[in-house]
PDB file of N, CA and C in Angstrom:
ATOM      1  N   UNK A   1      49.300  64.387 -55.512  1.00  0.00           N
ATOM      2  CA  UNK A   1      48.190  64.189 -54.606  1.00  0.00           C
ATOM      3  C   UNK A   1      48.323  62.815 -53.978  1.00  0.00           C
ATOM      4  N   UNK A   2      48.120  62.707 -52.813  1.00  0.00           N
ATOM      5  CA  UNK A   2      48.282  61.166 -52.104  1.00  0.00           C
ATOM      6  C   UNK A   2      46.571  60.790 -52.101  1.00  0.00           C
ATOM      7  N   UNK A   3      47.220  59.399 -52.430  1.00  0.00           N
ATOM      8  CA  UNK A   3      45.556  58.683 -52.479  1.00  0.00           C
ATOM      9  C   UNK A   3      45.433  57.708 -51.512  1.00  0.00           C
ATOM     10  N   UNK A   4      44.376  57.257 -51.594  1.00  0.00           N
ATOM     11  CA  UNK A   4      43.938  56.507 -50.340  1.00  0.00           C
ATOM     12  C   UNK A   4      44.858  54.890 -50.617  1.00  0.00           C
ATOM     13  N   UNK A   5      45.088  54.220 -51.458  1.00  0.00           N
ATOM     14  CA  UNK A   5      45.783  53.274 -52.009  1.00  0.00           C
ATOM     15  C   UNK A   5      47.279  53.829 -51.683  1.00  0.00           C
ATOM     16  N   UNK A   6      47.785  54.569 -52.081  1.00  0.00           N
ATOM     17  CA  UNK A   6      49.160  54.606 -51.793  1.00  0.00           C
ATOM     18  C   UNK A   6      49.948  54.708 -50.430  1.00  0.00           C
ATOM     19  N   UNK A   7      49.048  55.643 -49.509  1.00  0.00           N
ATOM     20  CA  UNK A   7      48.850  55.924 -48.028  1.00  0.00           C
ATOM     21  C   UNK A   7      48.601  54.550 -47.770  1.00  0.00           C
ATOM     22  N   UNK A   8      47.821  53.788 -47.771  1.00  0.00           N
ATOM     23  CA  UNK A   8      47.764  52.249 -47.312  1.00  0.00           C
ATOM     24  C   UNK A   8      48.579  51.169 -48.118  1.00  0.00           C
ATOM     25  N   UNK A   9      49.454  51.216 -48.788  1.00  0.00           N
ATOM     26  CA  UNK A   9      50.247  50.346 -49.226  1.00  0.00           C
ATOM     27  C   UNK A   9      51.433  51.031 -48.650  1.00  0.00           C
ATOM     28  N   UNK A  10      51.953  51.926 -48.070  1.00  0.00           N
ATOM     29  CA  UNK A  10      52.726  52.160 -47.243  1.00  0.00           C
ATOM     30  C   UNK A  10      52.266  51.699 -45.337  1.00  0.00           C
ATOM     31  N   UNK A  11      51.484  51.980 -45.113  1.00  0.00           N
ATOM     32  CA  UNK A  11      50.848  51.178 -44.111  1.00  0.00           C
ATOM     33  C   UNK A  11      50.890  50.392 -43.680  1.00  0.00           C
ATOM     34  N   UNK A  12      50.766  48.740 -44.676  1.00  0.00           N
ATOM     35  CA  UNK A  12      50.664  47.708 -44.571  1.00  0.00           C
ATOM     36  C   UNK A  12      51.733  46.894 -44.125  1.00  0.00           C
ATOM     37  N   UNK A  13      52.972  47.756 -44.210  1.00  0.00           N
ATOM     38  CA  UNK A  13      53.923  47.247 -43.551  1.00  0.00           C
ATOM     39  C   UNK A  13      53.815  47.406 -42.004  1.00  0.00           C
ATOM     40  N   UNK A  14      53.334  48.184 -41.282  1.00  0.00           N
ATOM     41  CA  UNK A  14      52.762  48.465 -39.651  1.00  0.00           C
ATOM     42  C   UNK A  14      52.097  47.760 -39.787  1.00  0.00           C
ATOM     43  N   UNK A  15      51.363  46.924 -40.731  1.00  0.00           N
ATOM     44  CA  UNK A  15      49.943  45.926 -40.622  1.00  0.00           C
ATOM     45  C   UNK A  15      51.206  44.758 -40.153  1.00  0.00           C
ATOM     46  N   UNK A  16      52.064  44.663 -41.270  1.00  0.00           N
ATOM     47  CA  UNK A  16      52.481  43.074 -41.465  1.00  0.00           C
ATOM     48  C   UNK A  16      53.258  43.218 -39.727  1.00  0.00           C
ATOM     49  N   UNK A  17      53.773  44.203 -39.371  1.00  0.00           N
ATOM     50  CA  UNK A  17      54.860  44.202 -38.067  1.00  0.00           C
ATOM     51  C   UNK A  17      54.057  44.115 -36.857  1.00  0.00           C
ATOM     52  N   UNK A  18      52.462  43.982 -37.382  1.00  0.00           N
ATOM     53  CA  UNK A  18      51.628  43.970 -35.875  1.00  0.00           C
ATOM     54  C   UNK A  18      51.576  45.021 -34.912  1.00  0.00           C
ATOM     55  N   UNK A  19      52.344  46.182 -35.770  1.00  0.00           N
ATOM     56  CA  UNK A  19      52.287  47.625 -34.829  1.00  0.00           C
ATOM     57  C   UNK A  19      51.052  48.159 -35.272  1.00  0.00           C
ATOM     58  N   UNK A  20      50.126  47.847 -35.908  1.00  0.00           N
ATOM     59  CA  UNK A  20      48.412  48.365 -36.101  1.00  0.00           C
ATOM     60  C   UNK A  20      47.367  47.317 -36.697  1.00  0.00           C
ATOM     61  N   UNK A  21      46.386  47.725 -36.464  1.00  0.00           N
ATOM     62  CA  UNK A  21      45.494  46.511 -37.161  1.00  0.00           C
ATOM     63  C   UNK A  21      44.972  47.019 -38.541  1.00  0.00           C
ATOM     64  N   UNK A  22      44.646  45.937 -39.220  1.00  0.00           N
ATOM     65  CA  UNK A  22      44.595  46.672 -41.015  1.00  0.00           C
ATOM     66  C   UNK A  22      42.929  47.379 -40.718  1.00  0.00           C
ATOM     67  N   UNK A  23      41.996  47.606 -39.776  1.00  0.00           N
ATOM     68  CA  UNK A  23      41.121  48.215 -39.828  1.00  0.00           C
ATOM     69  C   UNK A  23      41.807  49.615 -39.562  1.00  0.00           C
ATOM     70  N   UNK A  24      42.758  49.589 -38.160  1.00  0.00           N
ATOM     71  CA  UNK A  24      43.590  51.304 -38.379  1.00  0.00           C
ATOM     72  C   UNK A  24      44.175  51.686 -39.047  1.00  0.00           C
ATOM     73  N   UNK A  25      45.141  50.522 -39.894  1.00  0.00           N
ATOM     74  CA  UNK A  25      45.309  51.403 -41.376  1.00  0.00           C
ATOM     75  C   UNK A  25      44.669  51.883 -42.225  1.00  0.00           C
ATOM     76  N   UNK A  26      43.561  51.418 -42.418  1.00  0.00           N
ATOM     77  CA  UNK A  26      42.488  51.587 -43.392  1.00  0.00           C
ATOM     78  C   UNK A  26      42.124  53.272 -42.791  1.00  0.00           C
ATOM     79  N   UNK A  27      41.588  52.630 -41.811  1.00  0.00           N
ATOM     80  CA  UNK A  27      41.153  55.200 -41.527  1.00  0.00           C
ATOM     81  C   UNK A  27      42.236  55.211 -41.296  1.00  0.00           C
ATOM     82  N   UNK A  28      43.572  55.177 -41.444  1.00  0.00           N
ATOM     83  CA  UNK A  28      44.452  55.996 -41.534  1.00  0.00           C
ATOM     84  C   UNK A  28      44.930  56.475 -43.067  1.00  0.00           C
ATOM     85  N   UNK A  29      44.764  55.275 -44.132  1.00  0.00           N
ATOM     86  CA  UNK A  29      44.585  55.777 -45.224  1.00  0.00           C
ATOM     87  C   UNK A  29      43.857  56.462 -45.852  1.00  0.00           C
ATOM     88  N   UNK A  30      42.451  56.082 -45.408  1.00  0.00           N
ATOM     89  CA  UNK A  30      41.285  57.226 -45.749  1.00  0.00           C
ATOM     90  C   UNK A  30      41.336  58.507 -45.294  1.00  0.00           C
ATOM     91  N   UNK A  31      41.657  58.631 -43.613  1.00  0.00           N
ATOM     92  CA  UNK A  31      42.051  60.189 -43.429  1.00  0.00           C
ATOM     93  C   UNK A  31      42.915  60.942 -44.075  1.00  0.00           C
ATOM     94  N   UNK A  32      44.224  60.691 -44.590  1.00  0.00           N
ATOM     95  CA  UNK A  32      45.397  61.471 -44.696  1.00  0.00           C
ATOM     96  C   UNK A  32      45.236  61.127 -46.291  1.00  0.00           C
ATOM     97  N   UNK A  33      44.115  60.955 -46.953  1.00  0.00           N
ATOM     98  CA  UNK A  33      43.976  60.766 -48.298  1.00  0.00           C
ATOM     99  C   UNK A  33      42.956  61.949 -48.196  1.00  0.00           C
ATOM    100  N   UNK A  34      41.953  62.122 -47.511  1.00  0.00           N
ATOM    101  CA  UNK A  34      40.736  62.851 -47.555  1.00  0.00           C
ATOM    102  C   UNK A  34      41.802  64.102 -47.450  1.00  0.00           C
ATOM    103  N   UNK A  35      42.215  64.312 -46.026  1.00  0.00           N
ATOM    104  CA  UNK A  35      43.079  65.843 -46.036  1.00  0.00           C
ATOM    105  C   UNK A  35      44.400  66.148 -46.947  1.00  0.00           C
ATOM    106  N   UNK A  36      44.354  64.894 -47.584  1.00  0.00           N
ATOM    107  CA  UNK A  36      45.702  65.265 -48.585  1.00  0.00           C
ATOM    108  C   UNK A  36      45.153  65.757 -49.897  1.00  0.00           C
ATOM    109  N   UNK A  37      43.327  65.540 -50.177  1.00  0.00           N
ATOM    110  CA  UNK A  37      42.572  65.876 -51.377  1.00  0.00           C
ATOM    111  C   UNK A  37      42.306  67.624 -51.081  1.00  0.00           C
ATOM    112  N   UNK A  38      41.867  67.434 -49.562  1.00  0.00           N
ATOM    113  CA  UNK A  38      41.868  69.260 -49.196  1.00  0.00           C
ATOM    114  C   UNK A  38      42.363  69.922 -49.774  1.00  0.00           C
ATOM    115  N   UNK A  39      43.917  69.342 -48.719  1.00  0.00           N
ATOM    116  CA  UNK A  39      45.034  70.357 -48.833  1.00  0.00           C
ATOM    117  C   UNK A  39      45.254  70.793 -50.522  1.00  0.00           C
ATOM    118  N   UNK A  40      44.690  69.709 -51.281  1.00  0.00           N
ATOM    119  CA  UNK A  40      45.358  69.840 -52.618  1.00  0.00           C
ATOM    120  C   UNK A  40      44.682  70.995 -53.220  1.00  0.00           C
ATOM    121  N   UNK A  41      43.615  70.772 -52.766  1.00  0.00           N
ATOM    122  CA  UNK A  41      42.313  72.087 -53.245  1.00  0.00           C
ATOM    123  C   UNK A  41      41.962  73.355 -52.509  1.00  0.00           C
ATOM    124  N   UNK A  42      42.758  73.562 -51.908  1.00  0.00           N
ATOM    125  CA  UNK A  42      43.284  74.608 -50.667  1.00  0.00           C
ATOM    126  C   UNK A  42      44.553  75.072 -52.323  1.00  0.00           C
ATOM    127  N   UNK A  43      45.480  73.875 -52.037  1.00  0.00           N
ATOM    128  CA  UNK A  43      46.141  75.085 -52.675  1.00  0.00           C
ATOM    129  C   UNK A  43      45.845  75.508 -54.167  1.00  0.00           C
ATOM    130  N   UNK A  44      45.428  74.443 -54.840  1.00  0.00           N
ATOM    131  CA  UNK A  44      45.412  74.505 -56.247  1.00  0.00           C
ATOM    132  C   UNK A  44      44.494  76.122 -56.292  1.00  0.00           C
ATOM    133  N   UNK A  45      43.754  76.038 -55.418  1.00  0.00           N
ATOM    134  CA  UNK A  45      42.592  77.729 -55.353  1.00  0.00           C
ATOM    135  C   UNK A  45      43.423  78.501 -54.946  1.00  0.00           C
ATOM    136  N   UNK A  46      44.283  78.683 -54.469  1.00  0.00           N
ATOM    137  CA  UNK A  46      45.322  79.660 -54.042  1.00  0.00           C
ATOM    138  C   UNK A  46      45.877  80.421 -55.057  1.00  0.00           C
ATOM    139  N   UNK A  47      46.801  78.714 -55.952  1.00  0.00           N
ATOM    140  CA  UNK A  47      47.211  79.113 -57.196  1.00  0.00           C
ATOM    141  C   UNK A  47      47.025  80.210 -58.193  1.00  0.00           C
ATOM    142  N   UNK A  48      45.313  79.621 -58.367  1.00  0.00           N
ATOM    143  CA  UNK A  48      44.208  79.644 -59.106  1.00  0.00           C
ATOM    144  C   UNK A  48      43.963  81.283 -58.705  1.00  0.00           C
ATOM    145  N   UNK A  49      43.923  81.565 -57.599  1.00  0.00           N
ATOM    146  CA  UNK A  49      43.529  83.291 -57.459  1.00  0.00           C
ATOM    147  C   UNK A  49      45.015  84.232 -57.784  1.00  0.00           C
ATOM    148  N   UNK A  50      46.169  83.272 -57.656  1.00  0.00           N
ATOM    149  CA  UNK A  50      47.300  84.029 -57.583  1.00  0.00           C
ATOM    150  C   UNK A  50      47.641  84.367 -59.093  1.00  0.00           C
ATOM    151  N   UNK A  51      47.198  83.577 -59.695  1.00  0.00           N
ATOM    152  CA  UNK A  51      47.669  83.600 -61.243  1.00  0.00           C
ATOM    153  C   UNK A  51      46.375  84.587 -61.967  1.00  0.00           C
ATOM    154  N   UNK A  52      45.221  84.310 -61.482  1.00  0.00           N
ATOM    155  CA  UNK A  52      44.194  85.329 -61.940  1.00  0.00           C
ATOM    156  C   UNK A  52      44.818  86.970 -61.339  1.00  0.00           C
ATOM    157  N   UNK A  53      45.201  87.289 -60.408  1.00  0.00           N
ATOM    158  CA  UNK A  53      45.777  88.254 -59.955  1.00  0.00           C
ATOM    159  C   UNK A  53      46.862  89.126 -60.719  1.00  0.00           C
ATOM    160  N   UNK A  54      48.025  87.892 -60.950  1.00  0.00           N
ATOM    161  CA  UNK A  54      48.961  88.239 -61.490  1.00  0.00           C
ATOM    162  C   UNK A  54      48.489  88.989 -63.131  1.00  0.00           C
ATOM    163  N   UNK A  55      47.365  87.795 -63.613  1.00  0.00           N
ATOM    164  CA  UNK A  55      46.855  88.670 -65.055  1.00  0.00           C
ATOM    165  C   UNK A  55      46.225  89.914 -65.251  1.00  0.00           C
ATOM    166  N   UNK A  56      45.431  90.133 -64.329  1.00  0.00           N
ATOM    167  CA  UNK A  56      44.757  91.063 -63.694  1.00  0.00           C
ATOM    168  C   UNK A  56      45.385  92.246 -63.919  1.00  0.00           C
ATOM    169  N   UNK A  57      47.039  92.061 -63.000  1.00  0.00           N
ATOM    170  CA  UNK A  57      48.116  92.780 -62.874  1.00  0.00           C
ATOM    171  C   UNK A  57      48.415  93.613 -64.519  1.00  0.00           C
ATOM    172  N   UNK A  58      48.763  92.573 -64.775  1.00  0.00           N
ATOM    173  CA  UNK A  58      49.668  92.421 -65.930  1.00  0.00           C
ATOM    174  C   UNK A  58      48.585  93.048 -66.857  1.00  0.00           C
ATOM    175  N   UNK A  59      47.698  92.730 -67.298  1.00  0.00           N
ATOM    176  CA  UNK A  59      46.463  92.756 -68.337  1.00  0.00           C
ATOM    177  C   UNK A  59      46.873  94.834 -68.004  1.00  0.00           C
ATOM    178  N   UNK A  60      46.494  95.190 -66.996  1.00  0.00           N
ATOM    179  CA  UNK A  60      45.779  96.412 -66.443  1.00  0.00           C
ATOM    180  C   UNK A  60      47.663  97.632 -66.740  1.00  0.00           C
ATOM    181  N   UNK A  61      48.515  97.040 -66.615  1.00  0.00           N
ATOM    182  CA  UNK A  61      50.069  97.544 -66.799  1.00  0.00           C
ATOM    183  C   UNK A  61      49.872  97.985 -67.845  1.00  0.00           C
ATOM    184  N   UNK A  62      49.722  96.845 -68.741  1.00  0.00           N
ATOM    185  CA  UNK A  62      49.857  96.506 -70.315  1.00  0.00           C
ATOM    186  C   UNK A  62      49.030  98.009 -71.425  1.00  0.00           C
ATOM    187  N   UNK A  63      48.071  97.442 -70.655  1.00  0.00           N
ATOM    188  CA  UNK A  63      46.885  98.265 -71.136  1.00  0.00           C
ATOM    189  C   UNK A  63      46.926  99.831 -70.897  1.00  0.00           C
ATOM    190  N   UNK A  64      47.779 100.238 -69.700  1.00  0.00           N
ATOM    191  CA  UNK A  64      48.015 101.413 -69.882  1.00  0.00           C
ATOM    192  C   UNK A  64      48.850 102.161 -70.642  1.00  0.00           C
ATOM    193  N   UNK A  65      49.890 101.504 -70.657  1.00  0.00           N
ATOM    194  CA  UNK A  65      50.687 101.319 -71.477  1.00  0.00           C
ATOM    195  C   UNK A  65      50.750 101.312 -72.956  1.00  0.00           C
ATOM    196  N   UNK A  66      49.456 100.600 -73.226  1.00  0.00           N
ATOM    197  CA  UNK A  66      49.131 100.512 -74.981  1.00  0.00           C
ATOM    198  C   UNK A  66      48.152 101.851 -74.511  1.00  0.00           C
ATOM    199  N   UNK A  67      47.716 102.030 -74.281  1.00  0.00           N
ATOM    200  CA  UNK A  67      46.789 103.202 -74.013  1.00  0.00           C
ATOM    201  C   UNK A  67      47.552 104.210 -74.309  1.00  0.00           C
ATOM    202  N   UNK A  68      48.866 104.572 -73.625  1.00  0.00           N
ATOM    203  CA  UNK A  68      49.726 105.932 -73.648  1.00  0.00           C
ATOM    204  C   UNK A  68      50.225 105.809 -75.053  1.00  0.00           C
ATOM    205  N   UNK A  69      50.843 104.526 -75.303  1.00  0.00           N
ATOM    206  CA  UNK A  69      51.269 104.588 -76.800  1.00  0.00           C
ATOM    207  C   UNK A  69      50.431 105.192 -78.185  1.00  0.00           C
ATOM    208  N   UNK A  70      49.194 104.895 -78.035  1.00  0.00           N
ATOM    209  CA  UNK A  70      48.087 105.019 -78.825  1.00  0.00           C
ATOM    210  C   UNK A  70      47.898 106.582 -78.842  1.00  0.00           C
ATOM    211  N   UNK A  71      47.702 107.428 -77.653  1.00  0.00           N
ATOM    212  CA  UNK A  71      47.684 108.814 -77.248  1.00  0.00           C
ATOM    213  C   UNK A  71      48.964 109.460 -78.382  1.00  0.00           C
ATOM    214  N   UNK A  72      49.601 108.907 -77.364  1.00  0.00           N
ATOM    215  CA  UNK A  72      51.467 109.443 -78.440  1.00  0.00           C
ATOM    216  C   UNK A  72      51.483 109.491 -79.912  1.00  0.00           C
ATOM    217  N   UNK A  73      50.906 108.415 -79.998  1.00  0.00           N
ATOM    218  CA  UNK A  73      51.211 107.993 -82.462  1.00  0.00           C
ATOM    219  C   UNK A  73      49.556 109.033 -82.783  1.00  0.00           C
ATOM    220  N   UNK A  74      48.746 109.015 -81.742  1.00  0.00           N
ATOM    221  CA  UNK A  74      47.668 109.732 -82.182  1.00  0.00           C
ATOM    222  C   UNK A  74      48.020 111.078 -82.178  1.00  0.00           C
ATOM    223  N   UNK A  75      48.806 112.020 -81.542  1.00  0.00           N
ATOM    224  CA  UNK A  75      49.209 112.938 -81.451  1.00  0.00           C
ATOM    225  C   UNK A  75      50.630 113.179 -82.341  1.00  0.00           C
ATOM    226  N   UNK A  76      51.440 112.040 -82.561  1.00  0.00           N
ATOM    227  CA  UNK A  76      52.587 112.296 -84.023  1.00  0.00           C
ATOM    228  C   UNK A  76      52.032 112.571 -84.879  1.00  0.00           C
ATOM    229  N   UNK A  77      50.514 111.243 -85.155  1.00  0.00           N
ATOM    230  CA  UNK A  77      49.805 111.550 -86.431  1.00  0.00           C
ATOM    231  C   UNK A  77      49.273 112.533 -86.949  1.00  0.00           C
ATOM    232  N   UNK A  78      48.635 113.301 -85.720  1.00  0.00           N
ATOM    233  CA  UNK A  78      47.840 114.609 -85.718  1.00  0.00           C
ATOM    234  C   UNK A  78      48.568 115.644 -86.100  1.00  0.00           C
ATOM    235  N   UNK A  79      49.968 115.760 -85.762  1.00  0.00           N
ATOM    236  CA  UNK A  79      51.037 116.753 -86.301  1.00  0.00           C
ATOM    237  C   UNK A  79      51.690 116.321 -87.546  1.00  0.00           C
ATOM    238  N   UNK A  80      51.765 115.089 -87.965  1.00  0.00           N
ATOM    239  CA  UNK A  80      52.408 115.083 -88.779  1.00  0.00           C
ATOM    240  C   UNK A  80      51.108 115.272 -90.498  1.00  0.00           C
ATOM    241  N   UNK A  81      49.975 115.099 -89.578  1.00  0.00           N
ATOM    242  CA  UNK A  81      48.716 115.183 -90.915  1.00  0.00           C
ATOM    243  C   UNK A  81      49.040 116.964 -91.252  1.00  0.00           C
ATOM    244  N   UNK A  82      49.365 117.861 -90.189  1.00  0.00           N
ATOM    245  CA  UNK A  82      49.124 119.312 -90.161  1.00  0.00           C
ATOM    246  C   UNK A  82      50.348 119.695 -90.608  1.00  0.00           C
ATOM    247  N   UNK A  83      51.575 119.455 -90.740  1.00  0.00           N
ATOM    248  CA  UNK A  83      52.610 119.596 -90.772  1.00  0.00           C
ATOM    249  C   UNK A  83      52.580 119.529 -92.541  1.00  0.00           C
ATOM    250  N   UNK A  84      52.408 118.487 -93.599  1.00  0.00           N
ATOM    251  CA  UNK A  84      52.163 118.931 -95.000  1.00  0.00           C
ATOM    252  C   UNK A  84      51.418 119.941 -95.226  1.00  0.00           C
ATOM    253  N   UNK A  85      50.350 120.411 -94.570  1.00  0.00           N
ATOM    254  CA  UNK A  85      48.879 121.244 -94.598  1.00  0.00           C
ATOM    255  C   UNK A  85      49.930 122.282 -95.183  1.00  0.00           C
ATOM    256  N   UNK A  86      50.746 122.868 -94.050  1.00  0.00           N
ATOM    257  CA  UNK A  86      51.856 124.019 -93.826  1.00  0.00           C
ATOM    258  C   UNK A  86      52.558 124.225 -94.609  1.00  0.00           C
ATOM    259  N   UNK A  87      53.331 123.090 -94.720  1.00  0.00           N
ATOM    260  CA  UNK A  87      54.206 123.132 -96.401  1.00  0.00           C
ATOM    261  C   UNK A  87      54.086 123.335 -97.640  1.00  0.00           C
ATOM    262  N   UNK A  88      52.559 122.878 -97.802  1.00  0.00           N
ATOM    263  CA  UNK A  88      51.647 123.436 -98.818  1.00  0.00           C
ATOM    264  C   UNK A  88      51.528 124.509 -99.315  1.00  0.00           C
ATOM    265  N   UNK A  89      50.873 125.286 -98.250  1.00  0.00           N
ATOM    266  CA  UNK A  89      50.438 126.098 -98.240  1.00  0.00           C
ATOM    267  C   UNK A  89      51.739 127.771 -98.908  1.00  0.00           C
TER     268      UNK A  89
END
């Protein structure tokens, strides 16, 4: 993240060369610090929905998945409980 200090300690060299005055560096550090805090929170929420998504994804795969498995061993089990019954008998 760029901060308002680092943006103006790069600056200050246009201060020292007389190519700006340290009041235009100053909103120039404050601006491109303010939209560099945005941008940061622009993306970090991006992230933030992309990775909730991805679990979302993943969670909902998974789950069907353990779901079918569960069906399957519930249905081995079910034959294999009936299957001694038979032999028994």
């Amino acid at each position: 993240m760029v901060t308002k200090d680092k943006v103006q300690a790069g600056l200050e060299d246009f201060v020292r060369q007389g190519k700006i005055s340290a009041a235009d560096a100053q909103a120039m550090a404050e601006k491109i610090a303010r939209d560099g805090r945005r941008e940061f929170e622009n993306a970090s929420a991006k992230v933030g929905e992309t990775v909730r998504d991805l679990l979302a994804f993943t969670d909902n795969k998974y789950l069907a998945r353990l779901e079918a498995l569960e069906a399957r061993v519930g249905a081995l089990e079910g034959h294999q409980a009936k299957a001694p019954k038979r032999g028994k008998a």
